[in-house]
Structure formats: C-alpha cells, structure tokens
C-alpha atoms as a PDB file:
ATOM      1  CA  UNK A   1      44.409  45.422  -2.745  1.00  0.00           C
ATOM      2  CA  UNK A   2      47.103  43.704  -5.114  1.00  0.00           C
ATOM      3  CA  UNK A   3      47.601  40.808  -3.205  1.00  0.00           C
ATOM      4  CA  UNK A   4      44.341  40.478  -3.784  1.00  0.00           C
ATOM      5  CA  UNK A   5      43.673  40.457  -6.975  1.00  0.00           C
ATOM      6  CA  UNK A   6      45.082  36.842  -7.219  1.00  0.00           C
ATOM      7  CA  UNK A   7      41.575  35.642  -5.899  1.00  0.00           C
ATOM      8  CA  UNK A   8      39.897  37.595  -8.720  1.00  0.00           C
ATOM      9  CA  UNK A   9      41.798  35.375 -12.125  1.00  0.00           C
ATOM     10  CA  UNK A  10      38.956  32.229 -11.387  1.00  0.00           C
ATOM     11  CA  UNK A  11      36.269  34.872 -11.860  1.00  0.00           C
ATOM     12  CA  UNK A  12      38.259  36.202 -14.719  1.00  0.00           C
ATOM     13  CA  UNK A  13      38.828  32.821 -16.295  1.00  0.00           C
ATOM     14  CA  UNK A  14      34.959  32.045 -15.867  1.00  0.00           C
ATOM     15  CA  UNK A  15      33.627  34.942 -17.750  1.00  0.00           C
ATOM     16  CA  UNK A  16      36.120  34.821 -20.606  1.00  0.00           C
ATOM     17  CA  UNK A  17      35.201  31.355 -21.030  1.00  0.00           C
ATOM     18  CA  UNK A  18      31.089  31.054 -20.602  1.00  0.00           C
ATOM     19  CA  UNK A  19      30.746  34.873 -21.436  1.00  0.00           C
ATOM     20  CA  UNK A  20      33.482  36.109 -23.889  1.00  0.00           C
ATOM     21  CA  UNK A  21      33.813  33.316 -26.095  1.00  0.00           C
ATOM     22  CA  UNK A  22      30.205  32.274 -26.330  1.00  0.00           C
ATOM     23  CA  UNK A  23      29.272  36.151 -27.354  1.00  0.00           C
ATOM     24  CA  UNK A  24      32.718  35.572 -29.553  1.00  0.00           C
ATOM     25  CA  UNK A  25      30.778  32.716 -31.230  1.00  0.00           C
ATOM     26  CA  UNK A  26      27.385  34.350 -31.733  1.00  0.00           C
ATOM     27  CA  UNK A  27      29.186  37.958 -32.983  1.00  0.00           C
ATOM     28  CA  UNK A  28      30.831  35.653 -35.561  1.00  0.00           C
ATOM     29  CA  UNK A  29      27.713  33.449 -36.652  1.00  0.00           C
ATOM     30  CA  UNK A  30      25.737  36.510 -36.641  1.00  0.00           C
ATOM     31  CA  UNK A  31      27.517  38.366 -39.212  1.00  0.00           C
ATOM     32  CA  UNK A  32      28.094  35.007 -41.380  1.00  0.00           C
ATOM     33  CA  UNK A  33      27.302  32.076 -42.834  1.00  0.00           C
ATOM     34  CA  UNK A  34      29.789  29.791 -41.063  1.00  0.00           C
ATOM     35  CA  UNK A  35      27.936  26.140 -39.737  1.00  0.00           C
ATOM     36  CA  UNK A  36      29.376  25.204 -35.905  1.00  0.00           C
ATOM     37  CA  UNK A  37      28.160  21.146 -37.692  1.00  0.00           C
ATOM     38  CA  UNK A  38      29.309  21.763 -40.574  1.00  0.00           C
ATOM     39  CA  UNK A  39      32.444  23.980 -40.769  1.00  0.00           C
ATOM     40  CA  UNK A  40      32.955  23.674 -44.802  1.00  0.00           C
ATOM     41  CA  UNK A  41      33.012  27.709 -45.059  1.00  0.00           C
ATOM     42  CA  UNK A  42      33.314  31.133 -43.565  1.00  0.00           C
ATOM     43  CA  UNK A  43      31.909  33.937 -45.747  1.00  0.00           C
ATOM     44  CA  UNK A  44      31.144  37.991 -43.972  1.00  0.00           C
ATOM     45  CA  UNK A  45      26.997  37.808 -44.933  1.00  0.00           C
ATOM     46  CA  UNK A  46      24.531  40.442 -44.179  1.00  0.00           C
ATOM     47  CA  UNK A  47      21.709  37.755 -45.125  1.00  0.00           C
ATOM     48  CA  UNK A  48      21.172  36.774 -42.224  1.00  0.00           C
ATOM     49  CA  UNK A  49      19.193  40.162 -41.193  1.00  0.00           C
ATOM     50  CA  UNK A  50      16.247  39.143 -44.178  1.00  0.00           C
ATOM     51  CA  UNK A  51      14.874  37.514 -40.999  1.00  0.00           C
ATOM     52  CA  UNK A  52      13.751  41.004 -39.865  1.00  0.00           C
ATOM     53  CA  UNK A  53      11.654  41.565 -42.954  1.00  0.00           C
ATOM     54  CA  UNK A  54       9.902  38.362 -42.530  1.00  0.00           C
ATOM     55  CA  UNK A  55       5.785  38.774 -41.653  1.00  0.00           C
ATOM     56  CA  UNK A  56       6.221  35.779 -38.671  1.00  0.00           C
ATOM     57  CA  UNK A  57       9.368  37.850 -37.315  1.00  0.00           C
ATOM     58  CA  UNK A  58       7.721  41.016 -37.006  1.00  0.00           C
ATOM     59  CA  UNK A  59       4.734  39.288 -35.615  1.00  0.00           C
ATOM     60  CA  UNK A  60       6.734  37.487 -32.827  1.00  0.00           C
ATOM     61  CA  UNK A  61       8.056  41.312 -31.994  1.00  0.00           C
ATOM     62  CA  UNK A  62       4.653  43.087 -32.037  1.00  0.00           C
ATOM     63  CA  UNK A  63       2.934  39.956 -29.511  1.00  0.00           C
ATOM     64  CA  UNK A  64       6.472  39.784 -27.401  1.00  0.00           C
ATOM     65  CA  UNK A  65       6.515  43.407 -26.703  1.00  0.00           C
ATOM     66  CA  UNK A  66       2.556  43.544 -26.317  1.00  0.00           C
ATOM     67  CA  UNK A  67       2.239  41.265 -23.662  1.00  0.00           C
ATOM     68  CA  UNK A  68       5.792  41.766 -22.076  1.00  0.00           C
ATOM     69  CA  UNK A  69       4.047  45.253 -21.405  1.00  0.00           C
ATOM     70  CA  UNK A  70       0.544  44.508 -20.328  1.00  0.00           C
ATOM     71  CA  UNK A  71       2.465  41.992 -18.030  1.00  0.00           C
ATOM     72  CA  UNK A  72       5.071  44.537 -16.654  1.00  0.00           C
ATOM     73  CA  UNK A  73       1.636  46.679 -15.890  1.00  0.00           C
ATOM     74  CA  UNK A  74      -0.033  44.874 -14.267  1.00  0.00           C
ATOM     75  CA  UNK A  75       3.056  43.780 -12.065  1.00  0.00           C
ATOM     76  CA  UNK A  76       3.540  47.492 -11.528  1.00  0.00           C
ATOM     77  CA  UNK A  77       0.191  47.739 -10.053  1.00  0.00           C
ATOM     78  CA  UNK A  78      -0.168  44.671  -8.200  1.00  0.00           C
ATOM     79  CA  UNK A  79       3.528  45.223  -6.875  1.00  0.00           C
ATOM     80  CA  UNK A  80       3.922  48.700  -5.778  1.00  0.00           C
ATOM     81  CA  UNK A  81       1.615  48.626  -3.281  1.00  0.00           C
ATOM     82  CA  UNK A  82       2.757  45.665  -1.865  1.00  0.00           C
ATOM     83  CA  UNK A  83       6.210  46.830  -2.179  1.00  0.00           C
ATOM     84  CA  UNK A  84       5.229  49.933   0.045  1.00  0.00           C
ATOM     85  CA  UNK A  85       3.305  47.805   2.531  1.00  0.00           C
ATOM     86  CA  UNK A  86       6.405  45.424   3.505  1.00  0.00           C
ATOM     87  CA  UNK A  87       8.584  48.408   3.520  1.00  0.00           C
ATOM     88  CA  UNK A  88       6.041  50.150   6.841  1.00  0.00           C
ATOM     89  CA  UNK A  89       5.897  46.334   8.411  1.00  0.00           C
ATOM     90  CA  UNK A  90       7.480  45.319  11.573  1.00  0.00           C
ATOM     91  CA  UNK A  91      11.012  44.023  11.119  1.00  0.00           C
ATOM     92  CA  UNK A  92       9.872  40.247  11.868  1.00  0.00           C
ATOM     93  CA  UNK A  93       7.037  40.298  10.129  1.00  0.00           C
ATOM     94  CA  UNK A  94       8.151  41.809   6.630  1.00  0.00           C
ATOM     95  CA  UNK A  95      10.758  39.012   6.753  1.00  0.00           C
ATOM     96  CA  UNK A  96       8.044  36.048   7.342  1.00  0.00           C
ATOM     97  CA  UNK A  97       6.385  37.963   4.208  1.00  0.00           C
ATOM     98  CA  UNK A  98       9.788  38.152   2.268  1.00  0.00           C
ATOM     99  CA  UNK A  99      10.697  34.506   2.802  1.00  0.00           C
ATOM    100  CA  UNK A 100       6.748  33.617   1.049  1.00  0.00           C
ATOM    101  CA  UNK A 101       7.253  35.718  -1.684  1.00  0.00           C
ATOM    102  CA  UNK A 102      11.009  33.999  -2.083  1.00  0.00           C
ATOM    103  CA  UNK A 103      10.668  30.543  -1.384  1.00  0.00           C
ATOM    104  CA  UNK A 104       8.548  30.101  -4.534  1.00  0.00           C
ATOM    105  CA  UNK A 105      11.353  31.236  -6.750  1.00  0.00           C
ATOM    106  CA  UNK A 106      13.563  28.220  -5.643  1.00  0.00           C
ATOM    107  CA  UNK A 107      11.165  25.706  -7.077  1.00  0.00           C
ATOM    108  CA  UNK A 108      12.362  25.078 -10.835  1.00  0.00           C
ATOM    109  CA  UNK A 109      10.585  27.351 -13.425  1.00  0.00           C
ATOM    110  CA  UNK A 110       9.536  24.285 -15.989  1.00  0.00           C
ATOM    111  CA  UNK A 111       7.813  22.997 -12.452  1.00  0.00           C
ATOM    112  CA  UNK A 112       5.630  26.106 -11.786  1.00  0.00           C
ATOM    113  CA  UNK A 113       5.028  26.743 -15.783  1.00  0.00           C
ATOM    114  CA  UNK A 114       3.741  23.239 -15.642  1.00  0.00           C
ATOM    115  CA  UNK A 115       2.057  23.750 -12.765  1.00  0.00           C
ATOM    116  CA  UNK A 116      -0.163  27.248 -14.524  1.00  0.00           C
ATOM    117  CA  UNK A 117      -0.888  25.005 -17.472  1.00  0.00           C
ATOM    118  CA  UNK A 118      -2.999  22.388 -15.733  1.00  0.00           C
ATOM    119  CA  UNK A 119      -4.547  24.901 -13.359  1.00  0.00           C
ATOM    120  CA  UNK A 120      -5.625  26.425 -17.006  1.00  0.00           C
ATOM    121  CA  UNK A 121      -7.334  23.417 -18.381  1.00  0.00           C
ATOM    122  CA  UNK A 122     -11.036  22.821 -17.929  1.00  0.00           C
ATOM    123  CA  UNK A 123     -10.723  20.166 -15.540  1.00  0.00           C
ATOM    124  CA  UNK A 124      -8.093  20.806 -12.630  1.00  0.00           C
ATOM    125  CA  UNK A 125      -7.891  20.636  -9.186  1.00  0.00           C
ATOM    126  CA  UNK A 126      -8.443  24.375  -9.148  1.00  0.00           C
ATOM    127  CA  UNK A 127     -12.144  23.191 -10.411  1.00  0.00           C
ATOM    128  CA  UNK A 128     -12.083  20.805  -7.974  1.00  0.00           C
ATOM    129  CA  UNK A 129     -11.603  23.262  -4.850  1.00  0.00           C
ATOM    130  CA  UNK A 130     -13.522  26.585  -6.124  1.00  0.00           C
ATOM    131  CA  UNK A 131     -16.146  25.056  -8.578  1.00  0.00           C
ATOM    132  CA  UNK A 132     -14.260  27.282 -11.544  1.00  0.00           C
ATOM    133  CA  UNK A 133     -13.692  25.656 -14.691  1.00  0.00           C
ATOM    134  CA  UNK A 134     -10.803  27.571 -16.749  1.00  0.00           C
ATOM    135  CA  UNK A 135      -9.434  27.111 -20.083  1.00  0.00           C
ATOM    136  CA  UNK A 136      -6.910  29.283 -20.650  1.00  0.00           C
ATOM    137  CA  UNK A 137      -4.257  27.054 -22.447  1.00  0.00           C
ATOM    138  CA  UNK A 138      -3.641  28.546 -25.716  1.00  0.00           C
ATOM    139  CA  UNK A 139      -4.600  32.351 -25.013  1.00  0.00           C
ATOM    140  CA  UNK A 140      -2.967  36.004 -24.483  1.00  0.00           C
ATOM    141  CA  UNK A 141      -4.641  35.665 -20.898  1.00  0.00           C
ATOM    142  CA  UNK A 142      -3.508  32.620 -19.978  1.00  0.00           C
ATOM    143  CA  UNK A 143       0.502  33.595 -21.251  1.00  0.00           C
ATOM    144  CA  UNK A 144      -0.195  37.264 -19.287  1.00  0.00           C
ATOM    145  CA  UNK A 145      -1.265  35.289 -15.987  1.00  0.00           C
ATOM    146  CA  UNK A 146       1.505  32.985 -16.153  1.00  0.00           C
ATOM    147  CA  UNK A 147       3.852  35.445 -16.782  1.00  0.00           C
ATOM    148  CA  UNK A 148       2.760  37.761 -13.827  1.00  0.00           C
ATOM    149  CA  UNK A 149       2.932  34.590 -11.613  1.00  0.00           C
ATOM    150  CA  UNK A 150       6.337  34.188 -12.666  1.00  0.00           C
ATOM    151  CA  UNK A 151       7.854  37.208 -12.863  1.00  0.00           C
ATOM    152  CA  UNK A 152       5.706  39.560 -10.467  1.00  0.00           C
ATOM    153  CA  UNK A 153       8.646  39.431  -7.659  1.00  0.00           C
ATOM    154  CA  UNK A 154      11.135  40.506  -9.867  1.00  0.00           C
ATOM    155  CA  UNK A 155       8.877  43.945  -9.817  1.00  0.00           C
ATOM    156  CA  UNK A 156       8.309  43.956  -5.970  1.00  0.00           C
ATOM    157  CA  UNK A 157      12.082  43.703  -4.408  1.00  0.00           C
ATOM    158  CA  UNK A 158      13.390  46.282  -6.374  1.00  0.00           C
ATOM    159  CA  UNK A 159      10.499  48.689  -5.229  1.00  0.00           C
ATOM    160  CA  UNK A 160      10.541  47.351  -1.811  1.00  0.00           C
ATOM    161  CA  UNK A 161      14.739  48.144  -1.805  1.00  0.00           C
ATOM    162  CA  UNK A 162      14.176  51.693  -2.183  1.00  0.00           C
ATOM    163  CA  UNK A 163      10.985  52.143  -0.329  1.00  0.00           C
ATOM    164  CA  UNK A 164      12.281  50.249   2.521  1.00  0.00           C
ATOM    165  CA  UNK A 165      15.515  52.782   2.746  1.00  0.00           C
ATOM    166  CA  UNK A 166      13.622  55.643   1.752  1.00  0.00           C
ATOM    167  CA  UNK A 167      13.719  58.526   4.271  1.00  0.00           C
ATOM    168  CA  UNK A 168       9.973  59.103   5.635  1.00  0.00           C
ATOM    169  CA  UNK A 169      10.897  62.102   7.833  1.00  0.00           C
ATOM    170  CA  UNK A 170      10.065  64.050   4.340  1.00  0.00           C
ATOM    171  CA  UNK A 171       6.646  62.249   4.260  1.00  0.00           C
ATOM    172  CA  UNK A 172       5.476  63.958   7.743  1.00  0.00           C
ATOM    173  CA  UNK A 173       7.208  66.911   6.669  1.00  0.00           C
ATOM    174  CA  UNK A 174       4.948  66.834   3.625  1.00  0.00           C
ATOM    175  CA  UNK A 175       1.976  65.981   5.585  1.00  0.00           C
ATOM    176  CA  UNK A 176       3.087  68.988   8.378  1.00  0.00           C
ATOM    177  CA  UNK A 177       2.670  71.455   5.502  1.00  0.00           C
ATOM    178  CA  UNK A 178      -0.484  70.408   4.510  1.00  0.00           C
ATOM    179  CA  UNK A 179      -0.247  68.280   1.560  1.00  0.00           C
ATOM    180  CA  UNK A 180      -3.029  65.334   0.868  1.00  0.00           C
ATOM    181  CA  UNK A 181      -2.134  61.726   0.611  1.00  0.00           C
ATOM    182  CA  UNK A 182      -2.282  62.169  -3.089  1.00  0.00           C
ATOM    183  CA  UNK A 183      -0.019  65.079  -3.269  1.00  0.00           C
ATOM    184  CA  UNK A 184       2.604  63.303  -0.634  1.00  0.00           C
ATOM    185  CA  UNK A 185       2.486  60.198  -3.200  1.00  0.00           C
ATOM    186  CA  UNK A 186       3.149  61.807  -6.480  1.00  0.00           C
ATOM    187  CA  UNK A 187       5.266  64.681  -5.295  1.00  0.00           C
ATOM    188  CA  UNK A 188       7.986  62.579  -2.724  1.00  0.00           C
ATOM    189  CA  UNK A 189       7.455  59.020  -2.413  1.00  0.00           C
ATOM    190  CA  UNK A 190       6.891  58.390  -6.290  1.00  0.00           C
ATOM    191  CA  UNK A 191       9.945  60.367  -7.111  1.00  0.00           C
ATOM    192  CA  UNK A 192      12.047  58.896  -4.406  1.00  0.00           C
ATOM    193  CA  UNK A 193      11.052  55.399  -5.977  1.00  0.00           C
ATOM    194  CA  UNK A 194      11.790  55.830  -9.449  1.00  0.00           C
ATOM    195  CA  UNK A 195      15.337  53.960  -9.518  1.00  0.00           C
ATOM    196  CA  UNK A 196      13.068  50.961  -7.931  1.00  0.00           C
ATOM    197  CA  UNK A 197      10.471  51.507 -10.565  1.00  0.00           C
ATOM    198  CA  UNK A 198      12.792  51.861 -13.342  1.00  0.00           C
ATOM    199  CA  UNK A 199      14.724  48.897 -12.273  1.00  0.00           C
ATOM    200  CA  UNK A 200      10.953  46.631 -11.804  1.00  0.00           C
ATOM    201  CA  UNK A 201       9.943  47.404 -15.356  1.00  0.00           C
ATOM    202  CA  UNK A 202      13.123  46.173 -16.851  1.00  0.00           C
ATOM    203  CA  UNK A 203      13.318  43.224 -14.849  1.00  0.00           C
ATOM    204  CA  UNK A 204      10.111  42.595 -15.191  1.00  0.00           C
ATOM    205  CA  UNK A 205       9.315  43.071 -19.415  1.00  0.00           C
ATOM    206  CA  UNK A 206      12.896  41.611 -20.326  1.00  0.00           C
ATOM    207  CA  UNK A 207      12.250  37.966 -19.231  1.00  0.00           C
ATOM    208  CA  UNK A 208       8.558  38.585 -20.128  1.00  0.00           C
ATOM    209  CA  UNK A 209       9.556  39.244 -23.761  1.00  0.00           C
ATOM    210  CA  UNK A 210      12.055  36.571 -24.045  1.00  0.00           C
ATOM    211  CA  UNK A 211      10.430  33.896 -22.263  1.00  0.00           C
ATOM    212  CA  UNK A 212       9.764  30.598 -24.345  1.00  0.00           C
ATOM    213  CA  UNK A 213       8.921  27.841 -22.361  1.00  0.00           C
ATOM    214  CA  UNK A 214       5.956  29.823 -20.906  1.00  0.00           C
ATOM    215  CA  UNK A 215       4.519  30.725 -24.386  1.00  0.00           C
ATOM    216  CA  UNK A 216       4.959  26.849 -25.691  1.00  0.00           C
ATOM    217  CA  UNK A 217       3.529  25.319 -22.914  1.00  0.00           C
ATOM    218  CA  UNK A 218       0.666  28.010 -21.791  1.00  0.00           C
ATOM    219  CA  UNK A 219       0.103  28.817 -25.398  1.00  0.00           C
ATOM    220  CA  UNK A 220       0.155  25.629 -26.601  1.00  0.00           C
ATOM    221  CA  UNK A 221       2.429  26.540 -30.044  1.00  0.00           C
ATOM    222  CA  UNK A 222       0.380  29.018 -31.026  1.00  0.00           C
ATOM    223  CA  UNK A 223       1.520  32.005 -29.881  1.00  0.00           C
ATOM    224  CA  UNK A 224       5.238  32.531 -30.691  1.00  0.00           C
ATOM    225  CA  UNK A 225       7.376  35.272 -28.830  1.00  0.00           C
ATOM    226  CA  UNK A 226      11.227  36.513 -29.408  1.00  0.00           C
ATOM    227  CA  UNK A 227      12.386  33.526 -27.483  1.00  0.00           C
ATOM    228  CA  UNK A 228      10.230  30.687 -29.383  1.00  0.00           C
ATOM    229  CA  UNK A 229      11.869  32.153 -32.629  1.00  0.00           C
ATOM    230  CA  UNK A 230      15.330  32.227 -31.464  1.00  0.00           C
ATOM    231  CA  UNK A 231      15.065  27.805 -30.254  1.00  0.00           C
ATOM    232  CA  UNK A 232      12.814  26.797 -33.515  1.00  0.00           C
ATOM    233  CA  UNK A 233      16.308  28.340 -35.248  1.00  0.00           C
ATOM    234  CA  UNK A 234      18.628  26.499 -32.633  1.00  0.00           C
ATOM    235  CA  UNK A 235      16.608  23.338 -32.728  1.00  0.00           C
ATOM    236  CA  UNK A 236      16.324  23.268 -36.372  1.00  0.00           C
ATOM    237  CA  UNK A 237      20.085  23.674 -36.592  1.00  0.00           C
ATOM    238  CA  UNK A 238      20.222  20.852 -34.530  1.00  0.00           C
ATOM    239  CA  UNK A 239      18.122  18.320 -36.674  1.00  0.00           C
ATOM    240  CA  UNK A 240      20.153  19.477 -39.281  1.00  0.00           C
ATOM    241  CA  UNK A 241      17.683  21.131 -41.127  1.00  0.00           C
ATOM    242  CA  UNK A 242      17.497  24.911 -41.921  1.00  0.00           C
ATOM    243  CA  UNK A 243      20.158  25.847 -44.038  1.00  0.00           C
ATOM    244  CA  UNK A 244      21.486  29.284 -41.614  1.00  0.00           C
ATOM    245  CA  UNK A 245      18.995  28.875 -39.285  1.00  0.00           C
ATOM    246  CA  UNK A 246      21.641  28.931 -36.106  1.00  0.00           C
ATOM    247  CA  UNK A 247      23.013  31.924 -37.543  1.00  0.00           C
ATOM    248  CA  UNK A 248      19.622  33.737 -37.772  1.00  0.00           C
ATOM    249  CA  UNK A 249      18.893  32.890 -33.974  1.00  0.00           C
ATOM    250  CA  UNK A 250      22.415  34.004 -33.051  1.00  0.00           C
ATOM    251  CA  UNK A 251      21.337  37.338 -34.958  1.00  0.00           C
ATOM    252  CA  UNK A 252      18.830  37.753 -32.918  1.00  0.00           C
ATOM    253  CA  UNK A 253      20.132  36.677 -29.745  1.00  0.00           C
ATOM    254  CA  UNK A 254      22.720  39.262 -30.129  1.00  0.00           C
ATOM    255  CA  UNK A 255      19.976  42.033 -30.726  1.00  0.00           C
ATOM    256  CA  UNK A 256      18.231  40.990 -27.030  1.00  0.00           C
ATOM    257  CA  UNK A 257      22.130  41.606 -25.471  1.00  0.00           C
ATOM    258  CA  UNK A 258      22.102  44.450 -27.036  1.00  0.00           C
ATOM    259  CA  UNK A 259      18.639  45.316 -25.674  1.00  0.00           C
ATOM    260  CA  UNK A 260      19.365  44.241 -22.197  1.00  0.00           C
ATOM    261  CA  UNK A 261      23.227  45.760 -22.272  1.00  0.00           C
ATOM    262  CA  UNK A 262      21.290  49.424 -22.914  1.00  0.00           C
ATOM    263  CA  UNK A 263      17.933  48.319 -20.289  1.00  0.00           C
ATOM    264  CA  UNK A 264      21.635  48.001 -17.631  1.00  0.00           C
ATOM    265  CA  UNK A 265      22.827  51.284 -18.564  1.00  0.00           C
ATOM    266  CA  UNK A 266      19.605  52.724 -17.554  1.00  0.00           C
ATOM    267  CA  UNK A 267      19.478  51.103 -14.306  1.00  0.00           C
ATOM    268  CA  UNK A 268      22.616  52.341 -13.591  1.00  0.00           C
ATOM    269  CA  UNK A 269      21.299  55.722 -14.589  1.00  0.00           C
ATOM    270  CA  UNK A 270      18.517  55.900 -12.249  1.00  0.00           C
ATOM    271  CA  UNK A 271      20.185  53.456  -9.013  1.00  0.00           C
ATOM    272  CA  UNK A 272      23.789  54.568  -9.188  1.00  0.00           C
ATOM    273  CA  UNK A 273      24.818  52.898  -6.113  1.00  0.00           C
ATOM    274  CA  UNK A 274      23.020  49.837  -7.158  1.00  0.00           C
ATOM    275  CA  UNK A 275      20.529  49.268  -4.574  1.00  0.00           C
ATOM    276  CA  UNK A 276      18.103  47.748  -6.988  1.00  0.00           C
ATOM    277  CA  UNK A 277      19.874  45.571  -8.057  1.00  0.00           C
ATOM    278  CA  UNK A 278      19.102  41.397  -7.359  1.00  0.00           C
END
C-alpha cells in the first residue's frame, strides 16, 4: 500500500490547487475587504455579512428554499416509485430503462434549460404537436418544472441503489405474517430506503436552491434565487462596479459549502458504506 501512494500526489496536487486554494481565496475575501482587481488593501471586516439583513437577500433565501422544496417533493413522488419499479425489472430491461433516464444528463445543461424555455413560450413546437399553448417563462411553475426536469434523476438513482440491493426475502416474510401492502411499505421497505431517500432530497434541493441559469433564463430576471445573487456580485466585480461586491458573493458562497459540507455529513450518517452515493 506504500508503494502506492506515489500514484495518489497528482490527486493530491489537484485538490490543493482547484479546491484548497480557491476555498483559501474565498475564506479570505469573505472575512475582508481585500479587491482580487484591485489589491490596494487588506483590512479583517465583518461588513460584509450586512448583506444578510438586506430585504432582496432574505427574499432570494425564502423563494430558493421554497421552490428547492416543492421541487425536491415532487421529485420524491414522481421518483420513488419509479425507483422501486426498475429495482423488480428484469436485468436487461432495467438497464435499457437506466441508459434513457442517463443519456439525457450528457447533453449540456444550458442546452436542455434552453430547450424548457421555448417549450414554455406561447408559441412552440410543443403547440405545434399537442395543440397546447404554454407560457410559463417568468413563473414559480415554469422554474419548478424545469427544475424537476433537470434534477429529477438525481432523486431516482439513489433510491433505485438501495432498493435494487435491498433484501426482499423480508417483504414475503412480511406478507407470510399477514401484513397489507401498506403495512409492508411503511414498516420494511420505507425504512430500508431511507439512506436512498435521505441521500435524493439532498441531491435533489441543493442544486435546486443554487441553481442560476435555470431561474434567469425560465424566470426571465425576475425571480432571483441564492445562485443569481452570488453572479450579480461576481459579475458586478467584474465590470468593476460594486465597491465589495466579490467579497459579499464569496460570503455567501462559503455559507452554501458550509450547507452542503453538513447535507455530506448526513449522507454519510444514513449510507455509511456509501452506496448512494453518484
């Protein structure tokens, strides 16, 4: 296993440089008033958390958790039973229906977010095939829709992982002793899911609620999430406008790690051998 390690300093040498120091970088801009364009001064500022207190801030929090919810529902529902129906397929044909639901996740995101916004306009080839005219572009329904389009596998192959290893011998033992479909659900196969449940929701609501292309181009500006607040700082930063406006969206970049370090700890809490886990 020493010898070995030798093959492990390029992985080592890629995280310390496009992990460590970039989280380095944010830690320090978080906690200061130092400009990466304009590196005149360094001073330790807790200013930079006024941004919390602002009325558009805690509005971007209250919509990004909202729908990041609703959407991680309705994935739940949509999901689980389709989770539990590829687990009790045939070998060959729950992998014809695991390469559909993966090959759409190799076509670029912008692509199928582009692709949701003109199916949501009035006149679309969507109205062309069913007679349906939709206009959705600048609505909660039309950002919830997209966002379970998107993010809706990332719910089913953690459920499916555990349902699909899951021992069913306890099922007909269940049913042997007389318990109802209901009972068999909610008192062994929902409890033997809940690492794959667990691991759904978090992988479901943390991209929901940080998402900003989605929200921009589905909600046409006017809905702003977490992740539209943290690139209008970046971008304005960028035009050179904005006085500490890169060291607000670092702020609040580093709260999201934060967020998703502790949503990993639970995981790990509930799938300790990490079988949920894509």
């Amino acid at each position: 296993m020493k010898r070995l390690r030798f093959f492990s300093i390029p992985y080592l040498a890629w995280m310390l440089i496009f992990i460590a120091v970039p989280t380095l970088i944010l830690i320090m801009l978080a906690f200061s008033d130092y400009s990466l364009y304009y590196p005149s001064r360094f001073e330790i500022t807790w200013v930079n958390f006024q941004i919390f207190s602002q009325s558009y801030m805690s509005k971007a929090i209250i919509y990004s958790f909202g729908l990041s919810i609703i959407t991680t529902l309705i994935c739940f529902v949509i999901g689980y039973p389709v989770a539990y129906y590829l687990a009790n397929l045939p070998e060959k044909t729950r992998k014809i229906w695991l390469a559909l639901l993966i090959v759409p996740l190799w076509a670029n995101m912008l692509l199928r977010i582009f692709a949701w916004e003109k199916i949501f306009t009035p006149l679309s080839i969507f109205t062309d095939l069913s007679g349906l005219s939709l206009d959705l572009l600048g609505t909660n329904t039309g950002i919830v829709i997209g966002m379970v389009g998107m993010y809706l596998p990332f719910m089913i192959f953690p459920l499916f992982s555990v349902l699909e290893r899951m021992d069913y011998s306890l099922v007909e033992a269940a049913k042997d002793l007389g318990a109802t479909d209901l009972n068999v659900f909610f008192k062994v196969i929902f409890p033997m899911s809940l690492g794959g449940i667990v691991s759904g929701v978090i992988m479901t609501m943390l991209p929901a609620m940080t998402s900003f292309v989605l929200p921009a181009r589905i909600g046409l500006g006017r809905i702003n999430l977490i992740g539209n607040i943290i690139e209008s700082k970046f971008m304005k930063e960028v035009m050179g406008s904005g006085g500490l406006s890169i060291n607000v969206g670092s702020l609040i970049s580093l709260m999201l790690m934060l967020f998703s370090v502790i949503s990993f700890v639970i995981i790990t809490r509930f799938d300790k051998e990490g079988e949920t886990l894509i």
